[in-house]
N, C-alpha and C. Protein backbone atom coordinates (compact mmCIF):
# COMPACT_ATOMS: atom_id res chain seq x y z
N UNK A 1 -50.39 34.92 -12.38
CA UNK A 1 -51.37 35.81 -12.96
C UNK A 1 -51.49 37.05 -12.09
N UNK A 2 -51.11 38.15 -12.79
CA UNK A 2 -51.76 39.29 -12.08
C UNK A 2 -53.15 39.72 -12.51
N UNK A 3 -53.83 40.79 -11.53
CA UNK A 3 -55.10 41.42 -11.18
C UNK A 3 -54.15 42.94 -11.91
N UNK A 4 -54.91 43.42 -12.99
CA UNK A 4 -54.75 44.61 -13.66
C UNK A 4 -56.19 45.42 -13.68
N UNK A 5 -55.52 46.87 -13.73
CA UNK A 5 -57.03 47.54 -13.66
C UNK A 5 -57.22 48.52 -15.13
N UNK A 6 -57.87 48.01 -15.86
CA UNK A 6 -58.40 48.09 -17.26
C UNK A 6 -58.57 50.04 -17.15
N UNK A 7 -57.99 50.57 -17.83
CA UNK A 7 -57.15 52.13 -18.21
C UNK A 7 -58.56 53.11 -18.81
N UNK A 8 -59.89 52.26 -19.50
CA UNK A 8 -60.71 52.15 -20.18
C UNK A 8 -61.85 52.67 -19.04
N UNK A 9 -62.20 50.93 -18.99
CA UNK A 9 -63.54 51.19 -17.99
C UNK A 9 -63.34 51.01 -16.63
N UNK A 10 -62.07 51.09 -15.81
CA UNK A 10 -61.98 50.52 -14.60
C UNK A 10 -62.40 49.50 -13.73
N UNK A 11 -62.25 48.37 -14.78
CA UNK A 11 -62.74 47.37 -14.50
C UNK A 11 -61.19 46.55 -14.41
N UNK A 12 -61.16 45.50 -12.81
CA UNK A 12 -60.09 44.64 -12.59
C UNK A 12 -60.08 43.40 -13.36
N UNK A 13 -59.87 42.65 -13.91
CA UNK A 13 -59.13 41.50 -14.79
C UNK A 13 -57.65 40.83 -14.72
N UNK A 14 -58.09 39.88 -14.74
CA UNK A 14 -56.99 38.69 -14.65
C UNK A 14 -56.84 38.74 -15.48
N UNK A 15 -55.50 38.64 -16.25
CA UNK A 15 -54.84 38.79 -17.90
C UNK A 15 -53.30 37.85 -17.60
N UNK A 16 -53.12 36.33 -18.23
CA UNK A 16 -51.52 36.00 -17.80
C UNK A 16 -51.03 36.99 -18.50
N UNK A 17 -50.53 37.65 -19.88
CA UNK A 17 -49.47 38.04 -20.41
C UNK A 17 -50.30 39.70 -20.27
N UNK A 18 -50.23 40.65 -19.58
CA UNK A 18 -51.19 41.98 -18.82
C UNK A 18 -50.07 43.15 -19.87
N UNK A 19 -49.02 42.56 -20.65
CA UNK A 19 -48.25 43.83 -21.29
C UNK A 19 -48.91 43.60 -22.82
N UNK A 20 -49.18 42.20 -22.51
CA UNK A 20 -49.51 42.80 -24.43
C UNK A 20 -51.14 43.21 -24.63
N UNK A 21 -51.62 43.83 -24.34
CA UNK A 21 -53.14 44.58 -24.31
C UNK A 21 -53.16 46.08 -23.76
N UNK A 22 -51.70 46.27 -23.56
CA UNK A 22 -51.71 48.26 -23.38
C UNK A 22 -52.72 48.09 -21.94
N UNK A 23 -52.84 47.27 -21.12
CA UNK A 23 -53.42 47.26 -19.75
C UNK A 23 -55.06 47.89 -20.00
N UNK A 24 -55.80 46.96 -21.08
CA UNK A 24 -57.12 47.26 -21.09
C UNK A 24 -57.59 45.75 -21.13
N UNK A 25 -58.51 45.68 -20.91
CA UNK A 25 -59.82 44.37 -20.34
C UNK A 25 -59.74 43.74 -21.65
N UNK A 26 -59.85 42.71 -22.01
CA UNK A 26 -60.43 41.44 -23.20
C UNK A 26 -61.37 42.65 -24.13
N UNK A 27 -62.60 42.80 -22.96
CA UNK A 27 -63.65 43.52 -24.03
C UNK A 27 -63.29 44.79 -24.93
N UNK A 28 -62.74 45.77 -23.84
CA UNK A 28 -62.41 47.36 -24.39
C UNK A 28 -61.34 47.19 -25.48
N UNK A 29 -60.38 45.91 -25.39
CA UNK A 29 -59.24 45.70 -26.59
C UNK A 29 -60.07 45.02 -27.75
N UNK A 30 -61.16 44.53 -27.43
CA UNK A 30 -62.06 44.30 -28.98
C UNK A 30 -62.46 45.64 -29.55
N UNK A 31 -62.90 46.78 -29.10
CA UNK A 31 -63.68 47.73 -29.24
C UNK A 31 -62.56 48.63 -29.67
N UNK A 32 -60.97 48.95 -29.74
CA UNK A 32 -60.61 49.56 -30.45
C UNK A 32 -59.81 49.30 -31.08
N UNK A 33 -59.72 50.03 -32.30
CA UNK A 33 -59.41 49.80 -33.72
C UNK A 33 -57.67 49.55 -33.70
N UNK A 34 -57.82 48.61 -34.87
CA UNK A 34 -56.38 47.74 -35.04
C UNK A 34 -56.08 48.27 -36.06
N UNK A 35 -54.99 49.33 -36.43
CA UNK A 35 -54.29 49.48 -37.70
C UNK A 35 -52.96 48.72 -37.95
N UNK A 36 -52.93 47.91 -38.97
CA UNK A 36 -52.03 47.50 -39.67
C UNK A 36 -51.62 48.15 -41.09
N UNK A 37 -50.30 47.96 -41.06
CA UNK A 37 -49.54 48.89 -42.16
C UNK A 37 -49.42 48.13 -43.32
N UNK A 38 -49.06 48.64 -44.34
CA UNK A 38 -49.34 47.62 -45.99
C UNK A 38 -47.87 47.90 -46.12
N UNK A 39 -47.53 46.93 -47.09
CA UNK A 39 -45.94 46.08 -47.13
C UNK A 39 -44.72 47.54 -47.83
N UNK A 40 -46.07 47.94 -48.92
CA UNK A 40 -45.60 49.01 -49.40
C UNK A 40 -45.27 50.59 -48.87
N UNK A 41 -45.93 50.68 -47.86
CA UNK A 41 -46.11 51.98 -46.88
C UNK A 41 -44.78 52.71 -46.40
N UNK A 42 -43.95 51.77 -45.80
CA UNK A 42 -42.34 51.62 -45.16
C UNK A 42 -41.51 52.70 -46.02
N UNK A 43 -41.15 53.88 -45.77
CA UNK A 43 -40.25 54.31 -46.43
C UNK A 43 -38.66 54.42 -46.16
N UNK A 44 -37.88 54.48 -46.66
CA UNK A 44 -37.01 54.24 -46.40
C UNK A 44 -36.08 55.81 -46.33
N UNK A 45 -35.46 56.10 -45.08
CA UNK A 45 -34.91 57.09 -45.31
C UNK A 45 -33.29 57.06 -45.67
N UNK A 46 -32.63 58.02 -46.37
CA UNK A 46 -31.72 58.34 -46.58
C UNK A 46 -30.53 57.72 -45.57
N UNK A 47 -28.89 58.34 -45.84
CA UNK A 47 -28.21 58.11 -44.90
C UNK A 47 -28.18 59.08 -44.19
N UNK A 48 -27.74 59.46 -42.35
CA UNK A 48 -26.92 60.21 -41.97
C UNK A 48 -26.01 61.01 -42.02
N UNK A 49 -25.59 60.36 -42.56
CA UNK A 49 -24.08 60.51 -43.08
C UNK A 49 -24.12 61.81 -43.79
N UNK A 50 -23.20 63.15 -43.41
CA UNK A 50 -22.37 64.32 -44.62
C UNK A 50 -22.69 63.54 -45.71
N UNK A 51 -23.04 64.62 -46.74
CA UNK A 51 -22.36 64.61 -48.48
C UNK A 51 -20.76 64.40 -48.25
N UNK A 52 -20.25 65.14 -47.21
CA UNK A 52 -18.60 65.11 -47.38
C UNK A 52 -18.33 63.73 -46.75
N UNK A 53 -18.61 63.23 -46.76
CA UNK A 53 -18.00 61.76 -45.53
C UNK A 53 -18.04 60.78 -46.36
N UNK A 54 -19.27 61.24 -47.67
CA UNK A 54 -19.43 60.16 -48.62
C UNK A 54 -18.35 59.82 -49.74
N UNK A 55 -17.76 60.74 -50.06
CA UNK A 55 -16.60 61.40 -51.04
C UNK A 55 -15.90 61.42 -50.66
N UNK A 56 -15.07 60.94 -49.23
CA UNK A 56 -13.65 60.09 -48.72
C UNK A 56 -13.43 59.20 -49.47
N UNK A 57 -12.39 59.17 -49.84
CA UNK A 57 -11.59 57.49 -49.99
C UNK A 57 -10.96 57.07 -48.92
N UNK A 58 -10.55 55.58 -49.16
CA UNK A 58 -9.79 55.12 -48.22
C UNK A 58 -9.06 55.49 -47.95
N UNK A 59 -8.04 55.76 -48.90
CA UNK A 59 -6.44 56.48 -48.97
C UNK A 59 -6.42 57.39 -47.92
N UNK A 60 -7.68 58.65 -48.62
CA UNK A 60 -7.95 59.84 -47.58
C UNK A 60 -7.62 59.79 -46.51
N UNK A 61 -9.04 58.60 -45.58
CA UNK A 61 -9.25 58.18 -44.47
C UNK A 61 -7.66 57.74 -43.63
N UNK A 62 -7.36 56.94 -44.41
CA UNK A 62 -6.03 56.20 -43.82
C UNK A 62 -4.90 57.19 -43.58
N UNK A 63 -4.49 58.35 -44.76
CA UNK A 63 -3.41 59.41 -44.25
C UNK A 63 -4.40 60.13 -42.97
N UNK A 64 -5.63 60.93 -42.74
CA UNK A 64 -5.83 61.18 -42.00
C UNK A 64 -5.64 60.57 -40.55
N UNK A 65 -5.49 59.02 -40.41
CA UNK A 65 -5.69 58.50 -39.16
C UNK A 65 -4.34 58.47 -39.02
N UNK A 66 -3.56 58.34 -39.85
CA UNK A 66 -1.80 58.57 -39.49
C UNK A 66 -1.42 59.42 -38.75
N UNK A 67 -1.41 60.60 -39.89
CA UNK A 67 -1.39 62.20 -39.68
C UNK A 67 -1.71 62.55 -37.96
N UNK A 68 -2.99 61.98 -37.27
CA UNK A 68 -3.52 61.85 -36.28
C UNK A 68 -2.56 61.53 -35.08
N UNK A 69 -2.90 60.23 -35.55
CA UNK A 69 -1.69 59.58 -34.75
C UNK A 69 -0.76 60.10 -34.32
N UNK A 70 0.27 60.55 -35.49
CA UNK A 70 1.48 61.27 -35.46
C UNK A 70 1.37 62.19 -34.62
N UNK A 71 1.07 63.15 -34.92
CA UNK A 71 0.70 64.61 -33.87
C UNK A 71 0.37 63.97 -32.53
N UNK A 72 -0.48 62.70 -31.95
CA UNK A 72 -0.94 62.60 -30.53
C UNK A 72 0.58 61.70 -30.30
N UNK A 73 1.11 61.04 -30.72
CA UNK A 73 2.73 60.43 -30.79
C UNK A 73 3.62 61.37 -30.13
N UNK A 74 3.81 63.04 -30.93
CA UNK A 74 4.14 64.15 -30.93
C UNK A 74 4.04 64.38 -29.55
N UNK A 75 2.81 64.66 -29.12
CA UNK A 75 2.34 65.68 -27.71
C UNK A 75 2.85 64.62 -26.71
N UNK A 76 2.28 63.32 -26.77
CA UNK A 76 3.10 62.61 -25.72
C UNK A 76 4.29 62.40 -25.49
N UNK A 77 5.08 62.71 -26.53
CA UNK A 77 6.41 62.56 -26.05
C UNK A 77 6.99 63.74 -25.12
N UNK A 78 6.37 64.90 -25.56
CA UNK A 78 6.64 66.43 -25.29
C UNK A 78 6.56 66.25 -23.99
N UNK A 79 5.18 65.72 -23.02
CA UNK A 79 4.27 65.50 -21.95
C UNK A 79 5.21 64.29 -21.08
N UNK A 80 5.54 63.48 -22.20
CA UNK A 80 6.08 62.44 -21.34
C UNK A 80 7.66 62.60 -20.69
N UNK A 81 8.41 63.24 -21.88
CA UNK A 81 9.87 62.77 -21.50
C UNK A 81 10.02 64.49 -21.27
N UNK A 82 9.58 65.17 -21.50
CA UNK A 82 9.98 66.80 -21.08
C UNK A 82 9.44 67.64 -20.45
């Protein structure tokens, strides 16, 4: 058990679990207000994601990572053997 000093009224208290009360006393955590959220409230946002990233195909994706490839294939050989 730690000795915590209440953020509120500066008052010391013994608390075993001292993180879940935001480091205020038994009493001062009765005295302020508890909001809870309703099931419906939660909105949900969108993706991240580009408009353009959405409108890839696979195909796309897949010649691009070739294409890629190829060219870094390319430079290393240039780098490596010449």
């Amino acid at each position: 058990m730690n000795w915590q000093k209440c953020i509120r009224c500066n008052v010391y208290f013994d608390q075993p679990n001292y993180l879940a009360m935001a480091e205020l006393c038994p009493d001062c955590w009765v005295y302020l207000p508890h909001y809870k959220l309703k099931e419906g409230s939660i909105k949900t946002k969108e993706s991240r994601l580009p408009h353009i990233l959405k409108d890839i195909t696979f195909n796309e994706a897949l010649m691009y990572i070739v294409g890629n490839g190829l060219c870094l294939l390319i430079v290393a050989y240039y780098l490596w053997f010449k």
